[in-house]
C-alpha atoms as a PDB file:
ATOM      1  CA  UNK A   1      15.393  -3.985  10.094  1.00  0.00           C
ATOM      2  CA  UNK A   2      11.795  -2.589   9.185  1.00  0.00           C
ATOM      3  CA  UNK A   3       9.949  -3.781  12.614  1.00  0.00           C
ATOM      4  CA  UNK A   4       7.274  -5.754  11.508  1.00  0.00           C
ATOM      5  CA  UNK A   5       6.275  -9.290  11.050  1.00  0.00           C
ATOM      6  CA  UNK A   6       3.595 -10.966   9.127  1.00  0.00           C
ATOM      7  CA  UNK A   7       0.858  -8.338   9.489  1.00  0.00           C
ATOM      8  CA  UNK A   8       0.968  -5.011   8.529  1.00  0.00           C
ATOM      9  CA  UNK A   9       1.208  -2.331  11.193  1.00  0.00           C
ATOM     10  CA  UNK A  10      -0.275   0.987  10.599  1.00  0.00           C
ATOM     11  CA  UNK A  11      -0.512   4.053  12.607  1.00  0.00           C
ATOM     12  CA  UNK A  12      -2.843   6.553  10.763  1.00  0.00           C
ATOM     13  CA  UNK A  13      -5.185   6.000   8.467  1.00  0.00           C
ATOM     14  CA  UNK A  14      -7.228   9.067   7.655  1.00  0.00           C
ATOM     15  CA  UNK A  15      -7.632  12.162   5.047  1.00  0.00           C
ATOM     16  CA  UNK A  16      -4.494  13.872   4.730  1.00  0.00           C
ATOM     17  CA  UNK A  17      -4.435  17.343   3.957  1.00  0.00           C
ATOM     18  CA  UNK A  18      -0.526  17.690   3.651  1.00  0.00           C
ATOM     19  CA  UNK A  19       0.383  16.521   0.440  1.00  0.00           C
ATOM     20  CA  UNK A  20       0.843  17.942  -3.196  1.00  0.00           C
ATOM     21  CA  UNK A  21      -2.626  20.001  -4.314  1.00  0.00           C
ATOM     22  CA  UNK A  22      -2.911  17.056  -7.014  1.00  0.00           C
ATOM     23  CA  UNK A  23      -2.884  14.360  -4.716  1.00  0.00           C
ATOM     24  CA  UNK A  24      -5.178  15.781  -1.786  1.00  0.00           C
ATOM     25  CA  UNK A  25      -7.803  18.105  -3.666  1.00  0.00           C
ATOM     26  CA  UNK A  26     -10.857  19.141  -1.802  1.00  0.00           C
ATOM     27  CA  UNK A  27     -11.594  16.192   0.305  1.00  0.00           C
ATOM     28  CA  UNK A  28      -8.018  15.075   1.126  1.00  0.00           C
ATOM     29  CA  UNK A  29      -6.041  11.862   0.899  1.00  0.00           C
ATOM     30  CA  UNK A  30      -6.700   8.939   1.934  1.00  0.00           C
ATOM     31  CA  UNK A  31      -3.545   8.139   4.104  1.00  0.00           C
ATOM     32  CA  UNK A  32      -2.331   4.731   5.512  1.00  0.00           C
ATOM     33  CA  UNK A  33       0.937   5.800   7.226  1.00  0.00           C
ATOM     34  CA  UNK A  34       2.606   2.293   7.433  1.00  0.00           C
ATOM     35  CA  UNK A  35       4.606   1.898  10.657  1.00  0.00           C
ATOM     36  CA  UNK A  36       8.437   0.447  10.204  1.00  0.00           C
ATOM     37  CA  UNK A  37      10.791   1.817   7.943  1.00  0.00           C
ATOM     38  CA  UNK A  38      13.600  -0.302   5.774  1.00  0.00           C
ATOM     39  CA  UNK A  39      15.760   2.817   5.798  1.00  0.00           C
ATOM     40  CA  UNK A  40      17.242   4.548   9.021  1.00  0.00           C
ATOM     41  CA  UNK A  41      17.355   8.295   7.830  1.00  0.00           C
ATOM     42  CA  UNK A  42      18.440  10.199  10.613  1.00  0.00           C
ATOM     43  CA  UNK A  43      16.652  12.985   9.497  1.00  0.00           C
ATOM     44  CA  UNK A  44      13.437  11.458   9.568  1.00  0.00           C
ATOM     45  CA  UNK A  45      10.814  13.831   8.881  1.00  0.00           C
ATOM     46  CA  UNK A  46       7.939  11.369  10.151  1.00  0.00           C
ATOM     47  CA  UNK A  47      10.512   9.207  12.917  1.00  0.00           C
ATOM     48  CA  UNK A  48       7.573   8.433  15.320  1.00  0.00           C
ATOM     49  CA  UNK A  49       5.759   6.405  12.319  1.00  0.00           C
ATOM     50  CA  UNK A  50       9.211   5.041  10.791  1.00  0.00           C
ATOM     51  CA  UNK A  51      11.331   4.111  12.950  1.00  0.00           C
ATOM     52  CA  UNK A  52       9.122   3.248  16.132  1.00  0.00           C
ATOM     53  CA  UNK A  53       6.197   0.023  16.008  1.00  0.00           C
ATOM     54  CA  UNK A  54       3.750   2.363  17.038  1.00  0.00           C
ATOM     55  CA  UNK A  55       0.050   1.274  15.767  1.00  0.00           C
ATOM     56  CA  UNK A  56      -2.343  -1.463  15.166  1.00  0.00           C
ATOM     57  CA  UNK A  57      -1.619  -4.694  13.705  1.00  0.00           C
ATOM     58  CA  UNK A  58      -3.822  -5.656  10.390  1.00  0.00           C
ATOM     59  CA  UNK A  59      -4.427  -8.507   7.857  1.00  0.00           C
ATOM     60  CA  UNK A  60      -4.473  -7.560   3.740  1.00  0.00           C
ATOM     61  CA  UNK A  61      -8.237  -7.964   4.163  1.00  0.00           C
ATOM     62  CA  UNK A  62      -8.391  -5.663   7.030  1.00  0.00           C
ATOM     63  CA  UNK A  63      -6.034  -3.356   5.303  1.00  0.00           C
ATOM     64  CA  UNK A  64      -8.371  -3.233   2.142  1.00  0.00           C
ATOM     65  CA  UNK A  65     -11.536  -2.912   3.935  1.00  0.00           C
ATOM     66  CA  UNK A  66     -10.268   0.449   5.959  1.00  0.00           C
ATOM     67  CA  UNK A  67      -9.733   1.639   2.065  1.00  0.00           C
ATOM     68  CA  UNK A  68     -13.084   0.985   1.371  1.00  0.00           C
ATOM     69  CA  UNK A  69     -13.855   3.390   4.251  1.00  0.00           C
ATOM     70  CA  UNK A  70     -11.688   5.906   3.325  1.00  0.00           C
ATOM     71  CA  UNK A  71     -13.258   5.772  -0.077  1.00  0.00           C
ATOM     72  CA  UNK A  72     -17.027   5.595   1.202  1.00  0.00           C
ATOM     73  CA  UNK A  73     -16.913   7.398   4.578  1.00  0.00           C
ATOM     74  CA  UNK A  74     -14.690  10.115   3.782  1.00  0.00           C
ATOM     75  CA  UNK A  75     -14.799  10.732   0.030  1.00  0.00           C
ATOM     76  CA  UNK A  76     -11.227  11.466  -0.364  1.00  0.00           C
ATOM     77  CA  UNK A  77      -9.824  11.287  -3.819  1.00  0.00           C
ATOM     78  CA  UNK A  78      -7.375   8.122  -3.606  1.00  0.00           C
ATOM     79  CA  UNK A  79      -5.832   5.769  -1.443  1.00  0.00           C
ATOM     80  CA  UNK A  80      -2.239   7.011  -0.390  1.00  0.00           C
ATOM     81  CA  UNK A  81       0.109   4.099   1.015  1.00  0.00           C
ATOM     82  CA  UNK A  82       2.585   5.865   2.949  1.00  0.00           C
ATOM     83  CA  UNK A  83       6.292   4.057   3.068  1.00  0.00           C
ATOM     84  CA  UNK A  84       4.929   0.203   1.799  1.00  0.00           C
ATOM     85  CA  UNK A  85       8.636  -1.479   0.744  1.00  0.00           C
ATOM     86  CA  UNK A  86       8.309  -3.019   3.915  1.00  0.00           C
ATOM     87  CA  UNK A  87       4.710  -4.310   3.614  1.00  0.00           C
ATOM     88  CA  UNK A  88       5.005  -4.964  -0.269  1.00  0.00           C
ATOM     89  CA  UNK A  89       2.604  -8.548  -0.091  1.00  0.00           C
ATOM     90  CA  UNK A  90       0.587  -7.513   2.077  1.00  0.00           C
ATOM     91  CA  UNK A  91       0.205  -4.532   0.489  1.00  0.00           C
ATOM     92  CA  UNK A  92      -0.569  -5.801  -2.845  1.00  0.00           C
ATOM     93  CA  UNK A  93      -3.082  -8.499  -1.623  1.00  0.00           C
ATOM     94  CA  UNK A  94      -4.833  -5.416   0.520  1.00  0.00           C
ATOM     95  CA  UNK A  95      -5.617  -3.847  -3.255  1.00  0.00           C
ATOM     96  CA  UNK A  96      -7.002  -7.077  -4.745  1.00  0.00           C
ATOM     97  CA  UNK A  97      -9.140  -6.948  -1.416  1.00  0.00           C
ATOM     98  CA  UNK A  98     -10.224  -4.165  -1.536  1.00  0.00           C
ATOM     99  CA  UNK A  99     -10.821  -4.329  -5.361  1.00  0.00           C
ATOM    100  CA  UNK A 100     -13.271  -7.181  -5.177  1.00  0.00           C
ATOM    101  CA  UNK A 101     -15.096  -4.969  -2.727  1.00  0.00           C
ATOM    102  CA  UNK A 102     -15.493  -1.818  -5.129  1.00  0.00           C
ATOM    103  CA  UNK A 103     -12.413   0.181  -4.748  1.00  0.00           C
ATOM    104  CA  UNK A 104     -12.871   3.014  -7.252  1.00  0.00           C
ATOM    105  CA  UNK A 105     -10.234   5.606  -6.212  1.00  0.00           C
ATOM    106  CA  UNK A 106      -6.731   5.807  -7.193  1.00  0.00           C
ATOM    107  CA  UNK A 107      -4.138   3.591  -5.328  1.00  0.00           C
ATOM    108  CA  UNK A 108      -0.679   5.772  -4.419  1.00  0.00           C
ATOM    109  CA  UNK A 109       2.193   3.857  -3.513  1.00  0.00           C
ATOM    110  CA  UNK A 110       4.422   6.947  -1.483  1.00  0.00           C
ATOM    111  CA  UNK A 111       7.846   5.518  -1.367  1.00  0.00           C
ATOM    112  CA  UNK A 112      11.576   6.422  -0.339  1.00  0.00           C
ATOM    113  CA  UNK A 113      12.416   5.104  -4.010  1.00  0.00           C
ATOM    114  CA  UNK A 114      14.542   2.358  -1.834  1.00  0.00           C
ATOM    115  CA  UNK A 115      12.528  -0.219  -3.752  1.00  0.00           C
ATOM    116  CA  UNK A 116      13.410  -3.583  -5.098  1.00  0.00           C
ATOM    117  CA  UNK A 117      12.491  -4.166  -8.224  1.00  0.00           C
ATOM    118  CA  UNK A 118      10.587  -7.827  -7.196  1.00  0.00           C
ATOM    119  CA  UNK A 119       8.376  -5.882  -5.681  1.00  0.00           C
ATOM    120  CA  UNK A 120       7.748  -3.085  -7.871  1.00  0.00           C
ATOM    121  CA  UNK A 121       7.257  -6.183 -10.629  1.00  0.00           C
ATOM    122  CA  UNK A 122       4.386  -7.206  -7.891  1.00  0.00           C
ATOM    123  CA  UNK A 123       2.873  -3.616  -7.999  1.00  0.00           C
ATOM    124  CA  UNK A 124       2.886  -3.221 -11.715  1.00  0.00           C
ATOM    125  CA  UNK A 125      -1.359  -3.142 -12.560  1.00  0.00           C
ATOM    126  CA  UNK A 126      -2.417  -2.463  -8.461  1.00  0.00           C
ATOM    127  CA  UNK A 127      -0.672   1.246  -8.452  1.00  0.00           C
ATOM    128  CA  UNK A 128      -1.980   4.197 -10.556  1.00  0.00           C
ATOM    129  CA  UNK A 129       0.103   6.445  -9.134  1.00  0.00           C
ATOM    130  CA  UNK A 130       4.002   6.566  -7.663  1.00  0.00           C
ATOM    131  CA  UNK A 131       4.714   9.077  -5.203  1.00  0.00           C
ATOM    132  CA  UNK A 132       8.931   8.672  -5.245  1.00  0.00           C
ATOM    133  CA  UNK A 133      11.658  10.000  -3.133  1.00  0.00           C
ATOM    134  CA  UNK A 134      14.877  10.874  -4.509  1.00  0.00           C
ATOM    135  CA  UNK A 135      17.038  12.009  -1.030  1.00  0.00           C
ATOM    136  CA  UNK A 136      20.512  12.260  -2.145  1.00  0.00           C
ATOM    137  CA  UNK A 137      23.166  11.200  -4.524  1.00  0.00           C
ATOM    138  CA  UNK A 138      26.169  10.337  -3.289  1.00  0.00           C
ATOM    139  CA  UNK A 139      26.969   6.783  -1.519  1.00  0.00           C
ATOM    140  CA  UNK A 140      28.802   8.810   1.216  1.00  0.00           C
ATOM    141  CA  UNK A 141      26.137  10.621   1.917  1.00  0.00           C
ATOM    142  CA  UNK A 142      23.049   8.485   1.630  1.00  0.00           C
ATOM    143  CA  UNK A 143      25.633   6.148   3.598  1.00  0.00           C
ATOM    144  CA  UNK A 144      26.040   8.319   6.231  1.00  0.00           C
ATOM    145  CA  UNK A 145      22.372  10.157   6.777  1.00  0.00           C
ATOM    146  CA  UNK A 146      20.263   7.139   5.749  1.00  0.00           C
ATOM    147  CA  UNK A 147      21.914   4.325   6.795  1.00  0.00           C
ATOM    148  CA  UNK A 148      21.956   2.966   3.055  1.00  0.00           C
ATOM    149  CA  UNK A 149      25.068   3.368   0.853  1.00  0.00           C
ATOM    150  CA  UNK A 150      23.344   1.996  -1.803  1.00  0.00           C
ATOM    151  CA  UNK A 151      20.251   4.235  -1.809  1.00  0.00           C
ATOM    152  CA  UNK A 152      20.960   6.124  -4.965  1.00  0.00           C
ATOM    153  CA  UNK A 153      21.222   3.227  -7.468  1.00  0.00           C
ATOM    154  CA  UNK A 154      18.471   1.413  -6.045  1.00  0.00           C
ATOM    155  CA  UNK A 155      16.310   5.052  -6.248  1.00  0.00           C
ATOM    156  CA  UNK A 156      17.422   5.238  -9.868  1.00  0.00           C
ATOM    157  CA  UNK A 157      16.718   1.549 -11.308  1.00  0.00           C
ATOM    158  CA  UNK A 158      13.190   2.103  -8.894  1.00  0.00           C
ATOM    159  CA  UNK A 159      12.232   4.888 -10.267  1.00  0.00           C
ATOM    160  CA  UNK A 160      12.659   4.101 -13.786  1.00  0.00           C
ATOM    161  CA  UNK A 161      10.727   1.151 -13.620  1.00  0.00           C
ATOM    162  CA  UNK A 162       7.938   3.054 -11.747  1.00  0.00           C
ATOM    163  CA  UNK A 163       7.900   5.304 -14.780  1.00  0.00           C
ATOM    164  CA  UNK A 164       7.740   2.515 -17.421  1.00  0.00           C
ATOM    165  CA  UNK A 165       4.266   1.095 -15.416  1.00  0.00           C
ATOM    166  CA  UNK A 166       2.569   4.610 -15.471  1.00  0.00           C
ATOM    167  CA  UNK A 167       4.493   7.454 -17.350  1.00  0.00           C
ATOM    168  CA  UNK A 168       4.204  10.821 -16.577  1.00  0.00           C
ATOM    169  CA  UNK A 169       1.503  12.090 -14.220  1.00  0.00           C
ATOM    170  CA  UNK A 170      -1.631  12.916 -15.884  1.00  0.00           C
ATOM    171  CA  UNK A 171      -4.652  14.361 -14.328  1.00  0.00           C
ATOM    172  CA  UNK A 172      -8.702  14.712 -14.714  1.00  0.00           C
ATOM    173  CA  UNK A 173     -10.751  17.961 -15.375  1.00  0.00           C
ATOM    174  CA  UNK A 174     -10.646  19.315 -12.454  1.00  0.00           C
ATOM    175  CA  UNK A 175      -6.606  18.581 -11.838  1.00  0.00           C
ATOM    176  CA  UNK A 176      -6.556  15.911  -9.595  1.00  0.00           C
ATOM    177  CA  UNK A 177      -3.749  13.387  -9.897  1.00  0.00           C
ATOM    178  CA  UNK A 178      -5.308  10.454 -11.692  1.00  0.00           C
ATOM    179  CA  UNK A 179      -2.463   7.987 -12.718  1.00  0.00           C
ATOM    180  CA  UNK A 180       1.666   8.519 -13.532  1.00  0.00           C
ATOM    181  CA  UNK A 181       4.694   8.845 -11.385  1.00  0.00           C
ATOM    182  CA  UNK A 182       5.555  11.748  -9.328  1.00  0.00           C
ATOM    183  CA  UNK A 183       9.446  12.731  -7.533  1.00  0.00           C
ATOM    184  CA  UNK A 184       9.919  14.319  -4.472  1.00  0.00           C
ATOM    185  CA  UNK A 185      13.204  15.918  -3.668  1.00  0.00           C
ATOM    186  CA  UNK A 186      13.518  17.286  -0.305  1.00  0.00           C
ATOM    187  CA  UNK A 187      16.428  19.746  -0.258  1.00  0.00           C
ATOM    188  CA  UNK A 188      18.807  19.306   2.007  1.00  0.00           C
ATOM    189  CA  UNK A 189      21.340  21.588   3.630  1.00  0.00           C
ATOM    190  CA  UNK A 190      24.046  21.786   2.236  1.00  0.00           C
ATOM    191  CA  UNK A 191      23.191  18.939  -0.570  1.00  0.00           C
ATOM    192  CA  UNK A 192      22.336  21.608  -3.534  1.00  0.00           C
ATOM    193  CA  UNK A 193      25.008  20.015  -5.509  1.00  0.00           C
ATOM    194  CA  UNK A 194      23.748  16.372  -4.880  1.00  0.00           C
ATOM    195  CA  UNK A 195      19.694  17.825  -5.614  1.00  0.00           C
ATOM    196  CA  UNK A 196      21.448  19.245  -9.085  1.00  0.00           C
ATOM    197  CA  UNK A 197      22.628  15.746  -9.823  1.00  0.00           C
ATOM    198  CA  UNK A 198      19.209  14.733  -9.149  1.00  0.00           C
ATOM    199  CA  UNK A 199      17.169  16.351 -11.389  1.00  0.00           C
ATOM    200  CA  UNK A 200      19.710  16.025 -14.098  1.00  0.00           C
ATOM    201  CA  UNK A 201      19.100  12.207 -13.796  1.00  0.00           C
ATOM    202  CA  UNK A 202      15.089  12.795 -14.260  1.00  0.00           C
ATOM    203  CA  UNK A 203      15.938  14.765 -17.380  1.00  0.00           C
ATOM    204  CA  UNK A 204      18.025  12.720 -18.839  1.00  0.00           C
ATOM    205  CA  UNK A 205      17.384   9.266 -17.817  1.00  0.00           C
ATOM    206  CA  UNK A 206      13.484   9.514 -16.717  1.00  0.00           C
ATOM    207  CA  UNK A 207      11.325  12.232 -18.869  1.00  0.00           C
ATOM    208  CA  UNK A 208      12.304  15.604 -19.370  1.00  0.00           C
ATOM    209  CA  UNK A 209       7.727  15.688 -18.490  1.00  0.00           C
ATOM    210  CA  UNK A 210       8.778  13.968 -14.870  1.00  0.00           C
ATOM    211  CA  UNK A 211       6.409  16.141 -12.586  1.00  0.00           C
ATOM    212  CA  UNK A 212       8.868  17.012 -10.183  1.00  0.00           C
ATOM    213  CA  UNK A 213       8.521  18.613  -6.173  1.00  0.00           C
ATOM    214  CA  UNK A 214      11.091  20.437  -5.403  1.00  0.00           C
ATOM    215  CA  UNK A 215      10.331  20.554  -1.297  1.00  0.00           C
ATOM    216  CA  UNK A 216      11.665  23.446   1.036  1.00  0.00           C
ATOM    217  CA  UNK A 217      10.006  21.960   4.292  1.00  0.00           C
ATOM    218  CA  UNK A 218      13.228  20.206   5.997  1.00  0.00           C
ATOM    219  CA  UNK A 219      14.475  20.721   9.704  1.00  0.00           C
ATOM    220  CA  UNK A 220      16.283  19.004  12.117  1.00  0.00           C
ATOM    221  CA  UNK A 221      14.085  16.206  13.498  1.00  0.00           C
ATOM    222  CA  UNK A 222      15.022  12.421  14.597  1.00  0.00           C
ATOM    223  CA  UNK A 223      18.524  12.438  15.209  1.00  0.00           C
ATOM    224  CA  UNK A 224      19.532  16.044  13.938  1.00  0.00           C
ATOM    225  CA  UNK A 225      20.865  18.372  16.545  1.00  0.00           C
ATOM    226  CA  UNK A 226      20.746  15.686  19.497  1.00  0.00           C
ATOM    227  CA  UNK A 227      23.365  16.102  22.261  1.00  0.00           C
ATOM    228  CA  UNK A 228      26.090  13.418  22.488  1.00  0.00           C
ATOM    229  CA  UNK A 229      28.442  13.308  25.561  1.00  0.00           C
ATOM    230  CA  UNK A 230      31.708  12.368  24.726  1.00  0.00           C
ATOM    231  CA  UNK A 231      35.089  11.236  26.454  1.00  0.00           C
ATOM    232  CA  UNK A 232      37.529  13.962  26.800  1.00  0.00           C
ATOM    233  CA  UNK A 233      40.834  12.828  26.084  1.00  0.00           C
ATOM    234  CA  UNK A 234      43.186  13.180  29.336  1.00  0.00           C
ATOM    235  CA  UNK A 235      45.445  16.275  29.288  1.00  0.00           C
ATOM    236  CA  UNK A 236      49.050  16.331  28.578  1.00  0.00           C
ATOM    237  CA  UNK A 237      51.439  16.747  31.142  1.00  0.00           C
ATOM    238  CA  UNK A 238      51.134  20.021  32.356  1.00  0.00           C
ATOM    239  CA  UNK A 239      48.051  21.273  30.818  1.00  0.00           C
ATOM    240  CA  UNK A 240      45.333  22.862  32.403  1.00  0.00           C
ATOM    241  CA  UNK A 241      41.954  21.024  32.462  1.00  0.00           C
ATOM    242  CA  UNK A 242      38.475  22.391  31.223  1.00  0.00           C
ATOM    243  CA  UNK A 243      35.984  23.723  33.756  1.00  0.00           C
ATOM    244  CA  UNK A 244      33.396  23.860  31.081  1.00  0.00           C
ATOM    245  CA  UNK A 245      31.821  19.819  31.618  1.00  0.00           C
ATOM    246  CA  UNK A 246      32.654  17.359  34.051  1.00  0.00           C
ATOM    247  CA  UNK A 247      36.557  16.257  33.472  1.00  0.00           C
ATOM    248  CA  UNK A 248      36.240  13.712  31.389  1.00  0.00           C
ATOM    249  CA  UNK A 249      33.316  14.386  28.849  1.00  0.00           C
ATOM    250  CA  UNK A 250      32.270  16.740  26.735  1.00  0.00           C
ATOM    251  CA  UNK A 251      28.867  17.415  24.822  1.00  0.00           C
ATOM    252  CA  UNK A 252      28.559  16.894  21.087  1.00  0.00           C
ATOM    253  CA  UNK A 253      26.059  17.813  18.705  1.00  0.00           C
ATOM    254  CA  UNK A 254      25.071  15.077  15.949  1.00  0.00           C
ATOM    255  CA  UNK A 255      24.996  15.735  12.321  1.00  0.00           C
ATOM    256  CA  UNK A 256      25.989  19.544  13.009  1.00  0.00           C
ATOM    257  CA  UNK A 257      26.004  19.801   9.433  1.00  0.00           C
ATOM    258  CA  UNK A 258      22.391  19.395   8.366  1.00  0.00           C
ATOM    259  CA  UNK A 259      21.134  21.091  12.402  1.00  0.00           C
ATOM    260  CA  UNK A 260      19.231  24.116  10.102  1.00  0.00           C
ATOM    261  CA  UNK A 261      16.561  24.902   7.882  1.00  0.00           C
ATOM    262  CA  UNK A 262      17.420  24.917   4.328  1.00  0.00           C
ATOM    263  CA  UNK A 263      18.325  28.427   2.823  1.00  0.00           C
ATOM    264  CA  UNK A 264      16.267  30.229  -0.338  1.00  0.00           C
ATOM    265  CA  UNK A 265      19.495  30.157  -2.422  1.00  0.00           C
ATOM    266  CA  UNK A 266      19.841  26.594  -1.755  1.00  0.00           C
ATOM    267  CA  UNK A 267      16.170  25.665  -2.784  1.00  0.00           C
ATOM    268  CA  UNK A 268      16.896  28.524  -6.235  1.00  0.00           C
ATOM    269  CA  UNK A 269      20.060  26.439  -6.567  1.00  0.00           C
ATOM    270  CA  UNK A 270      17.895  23.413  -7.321  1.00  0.00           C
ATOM    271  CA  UNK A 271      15.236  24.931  -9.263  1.00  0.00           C
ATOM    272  CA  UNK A 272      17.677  26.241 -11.585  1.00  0.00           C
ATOM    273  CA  UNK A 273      19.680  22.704 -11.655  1.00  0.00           C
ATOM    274  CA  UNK A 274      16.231  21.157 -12.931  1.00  0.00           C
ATOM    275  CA  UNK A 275      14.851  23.711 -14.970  1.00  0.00           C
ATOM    276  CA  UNK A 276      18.463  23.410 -17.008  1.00  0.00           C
ATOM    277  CA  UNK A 277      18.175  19.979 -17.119  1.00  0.00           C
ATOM    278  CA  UNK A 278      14.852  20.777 -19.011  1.00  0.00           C
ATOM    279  CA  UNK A 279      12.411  19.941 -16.814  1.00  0.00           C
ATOM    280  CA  UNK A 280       9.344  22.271 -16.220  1.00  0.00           C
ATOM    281  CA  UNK A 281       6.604  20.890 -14.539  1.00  0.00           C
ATOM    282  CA  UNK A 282       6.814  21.579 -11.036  1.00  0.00           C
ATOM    283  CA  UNK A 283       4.584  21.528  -8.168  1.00  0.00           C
ATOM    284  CA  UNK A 284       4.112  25.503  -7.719  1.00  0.00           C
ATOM    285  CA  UNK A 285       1.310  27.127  -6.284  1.00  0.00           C
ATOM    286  CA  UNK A 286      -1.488  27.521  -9.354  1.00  0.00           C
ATOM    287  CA  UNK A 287      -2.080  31.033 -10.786  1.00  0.00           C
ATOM    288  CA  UNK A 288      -5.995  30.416 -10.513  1.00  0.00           C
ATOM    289  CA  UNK A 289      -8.456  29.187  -7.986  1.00  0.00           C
ATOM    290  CA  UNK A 290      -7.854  25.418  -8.967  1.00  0.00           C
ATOM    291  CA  UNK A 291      -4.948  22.801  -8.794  1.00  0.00           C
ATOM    292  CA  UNK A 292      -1.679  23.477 -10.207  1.00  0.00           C
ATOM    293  CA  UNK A 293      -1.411  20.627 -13.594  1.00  0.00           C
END
C-alpha cells in the first residue's frame, strides 16, 4: 500500500519555509518529505511525494546523519518528518542515530493522524512535537476521498495519545514551537459541517488549549477535476443520438464535488464551530513583528 520496502525513501530534505510561523521561524524547517503514503487521498495536496516512489533510498543511519546536516549546515530550528506512519522503525532508529551524534533541535513527527497506536507507543520520548491531521469525520466521506473508512477513529484514538506524550504546544522566548501537539484541519468544500464536528472533538475530548490550524489553502490537485470517459448507454428505440462525444462515451469529471477552492463562509463556518467549542488558540497572523504564540 505505502510503496516502500525496508529502507526509507525520501524525496526532499531541506529548510522549509511553508509551514506554521512556530514551526519554521527565521531559518526554516528542517523537512524530510518521506515518499509513500498509507492513505490514498484523492485530494492529495503533495501527490508527487505520496503517492509516487519518487526519491532516494536511505538507511536509519543515513536518515539521522542528513538531520545532523540540517541541524549544522542549515541552522533550521527542528527536524520536521513529513508523513512517517509508513517509515515508523526506521524512523525511530534514525532519531537514536542521530541523537548519539548531537541532535539538539526539536524532532516533528507531521502526520495524517492515520496512526497506529504501536507505533505512536514507539515514538513516545523521540518526538517533541506532533504536527496532526484531522481531514474529515464521517466514514462515508473519509471512505470515499481517502480511501480509508476508518480514518476518523483511528485520527481520534491517535491524536489523543499524541497529546498524552507532549500536551499542549508550548514555545521558547522568541515563539518558536519547542515541544506539544499541534492539529491541522484543512477545510474542505463542502465539509464545514464535518470541520465543526472536528473541533468539537478537540474541545471536548483533547484540550480546550489544543493549538489548532484552521487551513484555507485547498484546491483541486491529484485526482480532483480529472476527466473520465464513460460508456454512454445505447439509445432507446427511436431516440436521437448525441453529437456532442463519440457515440458511445461521454466525459466525466471526478469528485465534481470538491473541483473548487474553499469559500470564506466556509472557512468562518469553522472558526466559529471551534471557537464555540471553546477553543482559542489558533494559528493567526501575530499582531507584532514576531511569531504568533
Amino acid at each position: 500500500m505505502c510503496l516502500i520496502g525496508e529502507k526509507a525513501k525520501v524525496n526532499v530534505i531541506a529548510p522549509h519555509f511553508g509551514e506554521e510561523p512556530c514551526i519554521q521561524g527565521h531559518n526554516g524547517s528542517g523537512a524530510v518529505f518521506m515518499s509513500g503514503c498509507n492513505m490514498r487521498c484523492i485530494f492529495c495536496q503533495n501527490y508527487d511525494i505520496s503517492h509516487q516512489r519518487n526519491g532516494m533510498d536511505l538507511t536509519p543511519e543515513e536518515l539521522g546523519q542528513w538531520y545532523l546536516k540540517l541541524q549544522e549546515v542549515g541552522n533550521v530550528h527542528n527536524i520536521n518528518i513529513v508523513t512517517p506512519e509508513h517509515v515508523v522503525p526506521q524512523v525511530a532508529l534514525s532519531i537514536l542515530h542521530a541523537a548519539e551524534l548531537g541532535l539538539r533541535v526539536p524532532i516533528i513527527y507531521n502526520t495524517s493522524s492515520y496512526d497506529s497506536l504501536a507505533s505512536l507507543e514507539l515514538m513516545d520520548g523521540l518526538v517533541d512535537i506532533y504536527l496532526a491531521d484531522f481531514k474529515v469525520w464521517k466514514p462515508n466521506t473519509s471512505k470515499r476521498l481517502l480511501k480509508a473508512d476508518d480514518y476518523a477513529e483511528t485520527a481520534k484514538e491517535s491524536i489523543k495519545a499524541m497529546h498524552e506524550q507532549v500536551g499542549d504546544l508550548c514555545f521558547t522566548g522568541d515563539g518558536i514551537a519547542k515541544v506539544g501537539l499541534l492539529v491541522r484541519h484543512l477545510v474542505m468544500p463542502g465539509k464545514e459541517a464535518e470541520g465543526a464536528e472536528i473541533m468539537k472533538f478537540l474541545a471536548s475530548e483533547v484540550s480546550t488549549d489544543c493549538f489548532v490550524n484552521i487551513m484555507e489553502q485547498y484546491h483541486p490537485d491529484a485526482h480532483v477535476g480529472k476527466r473520465r470517459k464513460r460508456r454512454r448507454a445505447l439509445p432507446a428505440e427511436g431516440e436521437e443520438k448525441s453529437s456532442n462525444l463519440s457515440e458511445d462515451t461521454y466525459e466525466e469529471v471526478r469528485y465534481s464535488d470538491i473541483n473548487r477552492s474553499v469559500t470564506s463562509e466556509e472557512i468562518s463556518s469553522v472558526r466559529e464551530a471551534a471557537m464555540g467549542a471553546g477553543l482559542w488558540r489558533f494559528c493567526d497572523p501575530p499582531k507584532h513583528d514576531g511569531f504568533a504564540i
